[in-house]
C-alpha atoms as a PDB file:
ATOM      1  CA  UNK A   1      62.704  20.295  22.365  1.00  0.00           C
ATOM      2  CA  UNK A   2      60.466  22.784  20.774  1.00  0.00           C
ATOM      3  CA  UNK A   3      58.358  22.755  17.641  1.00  0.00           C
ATOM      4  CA  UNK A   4      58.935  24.858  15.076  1.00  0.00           C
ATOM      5  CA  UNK A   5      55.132  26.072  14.392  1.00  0.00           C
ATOM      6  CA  UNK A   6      52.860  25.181  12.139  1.00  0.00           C
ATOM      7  CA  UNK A   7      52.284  25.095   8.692  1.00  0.00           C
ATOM      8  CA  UNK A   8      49.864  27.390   6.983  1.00  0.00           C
ATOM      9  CA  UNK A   9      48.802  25.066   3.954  1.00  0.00           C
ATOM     10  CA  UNK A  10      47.929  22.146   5.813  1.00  0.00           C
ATOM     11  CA  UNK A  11      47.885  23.379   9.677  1.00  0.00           C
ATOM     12  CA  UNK A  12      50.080  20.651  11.122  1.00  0.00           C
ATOM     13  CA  UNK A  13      52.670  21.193  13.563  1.00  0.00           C
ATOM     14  CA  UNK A  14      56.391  20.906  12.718  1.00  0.00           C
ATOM     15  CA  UNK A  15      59.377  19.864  14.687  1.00  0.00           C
ATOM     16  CA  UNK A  16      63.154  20.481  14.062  1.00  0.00           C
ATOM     17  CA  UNK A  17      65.011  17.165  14.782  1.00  0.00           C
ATOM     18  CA  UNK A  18      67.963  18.488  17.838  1.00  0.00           C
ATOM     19  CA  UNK A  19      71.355  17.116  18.222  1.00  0.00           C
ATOM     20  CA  UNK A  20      70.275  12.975  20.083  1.00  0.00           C
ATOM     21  CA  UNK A  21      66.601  13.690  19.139  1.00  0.00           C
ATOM     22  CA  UNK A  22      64.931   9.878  18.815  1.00  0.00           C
ATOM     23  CA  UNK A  23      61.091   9.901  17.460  1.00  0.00           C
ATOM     24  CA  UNK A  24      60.399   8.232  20.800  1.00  0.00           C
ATOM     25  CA  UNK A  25      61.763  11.517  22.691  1.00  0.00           C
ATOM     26  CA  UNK A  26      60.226  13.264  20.471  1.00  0.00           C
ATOM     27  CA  UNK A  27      56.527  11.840  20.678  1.00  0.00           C
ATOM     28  CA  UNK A  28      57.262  11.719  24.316  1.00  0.00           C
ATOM     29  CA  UNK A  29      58.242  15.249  24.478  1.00  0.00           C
ATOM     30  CA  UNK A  30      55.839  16.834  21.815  1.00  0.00           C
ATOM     31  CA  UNK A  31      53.068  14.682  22.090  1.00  0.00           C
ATOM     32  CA  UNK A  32      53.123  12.973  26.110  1.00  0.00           C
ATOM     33  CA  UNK A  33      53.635   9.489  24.926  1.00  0.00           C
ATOM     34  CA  UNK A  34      56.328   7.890  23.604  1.00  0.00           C
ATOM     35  CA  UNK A  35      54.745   5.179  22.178  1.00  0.00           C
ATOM     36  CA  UNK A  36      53.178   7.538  19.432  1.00  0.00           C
ATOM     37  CA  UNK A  37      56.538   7.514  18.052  1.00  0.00           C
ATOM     38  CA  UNK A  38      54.921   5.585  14.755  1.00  0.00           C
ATOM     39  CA  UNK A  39      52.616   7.847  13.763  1.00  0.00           C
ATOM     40  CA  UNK A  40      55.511  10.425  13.368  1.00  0.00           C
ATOM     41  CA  UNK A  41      57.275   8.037  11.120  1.00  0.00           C
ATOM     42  CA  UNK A  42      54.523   7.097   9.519  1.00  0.00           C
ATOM     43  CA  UNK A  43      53.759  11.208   8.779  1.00  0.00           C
ATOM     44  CA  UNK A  44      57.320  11.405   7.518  1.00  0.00           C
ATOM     45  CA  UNK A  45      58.143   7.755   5.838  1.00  0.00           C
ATOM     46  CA  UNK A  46      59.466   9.095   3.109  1.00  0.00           C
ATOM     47  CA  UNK A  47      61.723  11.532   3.865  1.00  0.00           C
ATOM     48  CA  UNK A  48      62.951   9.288   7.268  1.00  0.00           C
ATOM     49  CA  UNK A  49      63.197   6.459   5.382  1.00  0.00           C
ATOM     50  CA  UNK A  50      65.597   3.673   7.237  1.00  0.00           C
ATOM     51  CA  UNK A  51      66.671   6.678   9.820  1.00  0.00           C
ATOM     52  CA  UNK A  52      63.977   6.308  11.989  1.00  0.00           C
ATOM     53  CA  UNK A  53      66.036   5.077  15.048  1.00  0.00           C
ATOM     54  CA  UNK A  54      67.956   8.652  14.719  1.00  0.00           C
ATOM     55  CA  UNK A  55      66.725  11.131  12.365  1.00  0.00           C
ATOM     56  CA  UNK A  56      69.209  14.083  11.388  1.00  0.00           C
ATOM     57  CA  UNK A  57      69.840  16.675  12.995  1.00  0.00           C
ATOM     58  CA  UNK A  58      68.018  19.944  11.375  1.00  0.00           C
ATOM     59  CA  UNK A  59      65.268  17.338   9.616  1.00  0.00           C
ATOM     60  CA  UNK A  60      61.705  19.338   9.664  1.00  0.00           C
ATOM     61  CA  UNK A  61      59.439  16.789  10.871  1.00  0.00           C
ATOM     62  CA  UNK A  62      55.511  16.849  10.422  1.00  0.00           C
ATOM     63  CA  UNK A  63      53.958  16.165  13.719  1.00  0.00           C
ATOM     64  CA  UNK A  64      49.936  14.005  14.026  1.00  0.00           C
ATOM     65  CA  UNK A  65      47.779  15.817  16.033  1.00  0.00           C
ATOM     66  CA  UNK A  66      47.873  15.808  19.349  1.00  0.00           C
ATOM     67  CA  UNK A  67      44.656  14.197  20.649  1.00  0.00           C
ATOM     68  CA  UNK A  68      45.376  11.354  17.930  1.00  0.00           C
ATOM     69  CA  UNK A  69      46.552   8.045  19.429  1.00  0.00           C
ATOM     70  CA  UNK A  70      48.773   5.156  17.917  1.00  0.00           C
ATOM     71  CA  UNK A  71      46.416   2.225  17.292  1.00  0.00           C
ATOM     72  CA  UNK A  72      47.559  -0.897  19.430  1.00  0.00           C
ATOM     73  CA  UNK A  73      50.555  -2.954  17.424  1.00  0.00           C
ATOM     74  CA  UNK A  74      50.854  -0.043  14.903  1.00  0.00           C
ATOM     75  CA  UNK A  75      54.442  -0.861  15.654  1.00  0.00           C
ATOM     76  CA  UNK A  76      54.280  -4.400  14.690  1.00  0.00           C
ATOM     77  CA  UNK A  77      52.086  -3.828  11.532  1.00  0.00           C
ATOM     78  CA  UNK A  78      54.366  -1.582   9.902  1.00  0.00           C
ATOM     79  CA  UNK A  79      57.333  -3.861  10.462  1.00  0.00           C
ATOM     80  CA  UNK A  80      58.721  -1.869  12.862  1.00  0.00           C
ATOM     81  CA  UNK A  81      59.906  -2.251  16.571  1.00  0.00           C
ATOM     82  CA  UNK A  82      61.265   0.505  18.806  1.00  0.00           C
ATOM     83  CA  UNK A  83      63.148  -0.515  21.874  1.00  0.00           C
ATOM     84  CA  UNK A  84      61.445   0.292  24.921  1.00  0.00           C
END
């Protein structure tokens, strides 16, 4: 997995959703924890939607910064739950 770069206008990172890409692989990957998975949904809500489990292929993704950190049961506030 590799991110695509940033973004001039607002300076965040962006990743290209791969062929079996989950947001926990990708937090994992991009960001060294999986379990900041939730703040990339939460960065891209709108366009994920209900996909969240397996975004599309080719989907631009914004990505949080990288020293940011989920806040414990960010999961379970926003009605969500990953499998572990």
């Amino acid at each position: 997995m590799q991110p695509l770069g940033t973004v001039p206008a607002s300076g965040r990172r962006m990743y290209v959703v791969q062929e079996g890409d989950t947001l926990y692989s990708i937090a994992r990957a991009q960001l060294g924890r999986a379990t900041r998975w939730v703040e990339i949904y939460d960065l891209n809500r709108q366009q994920l939607g209900d996909q969240f489990e397996s975004p599309s292929p080719g989907m631009q993704l914004v990505l949080p910064a990288e020293s940011g950190a989920a806040a414990p049961g960010a999961a379970e506030r926003s009605g969500l739950a990953y499998p572990r």
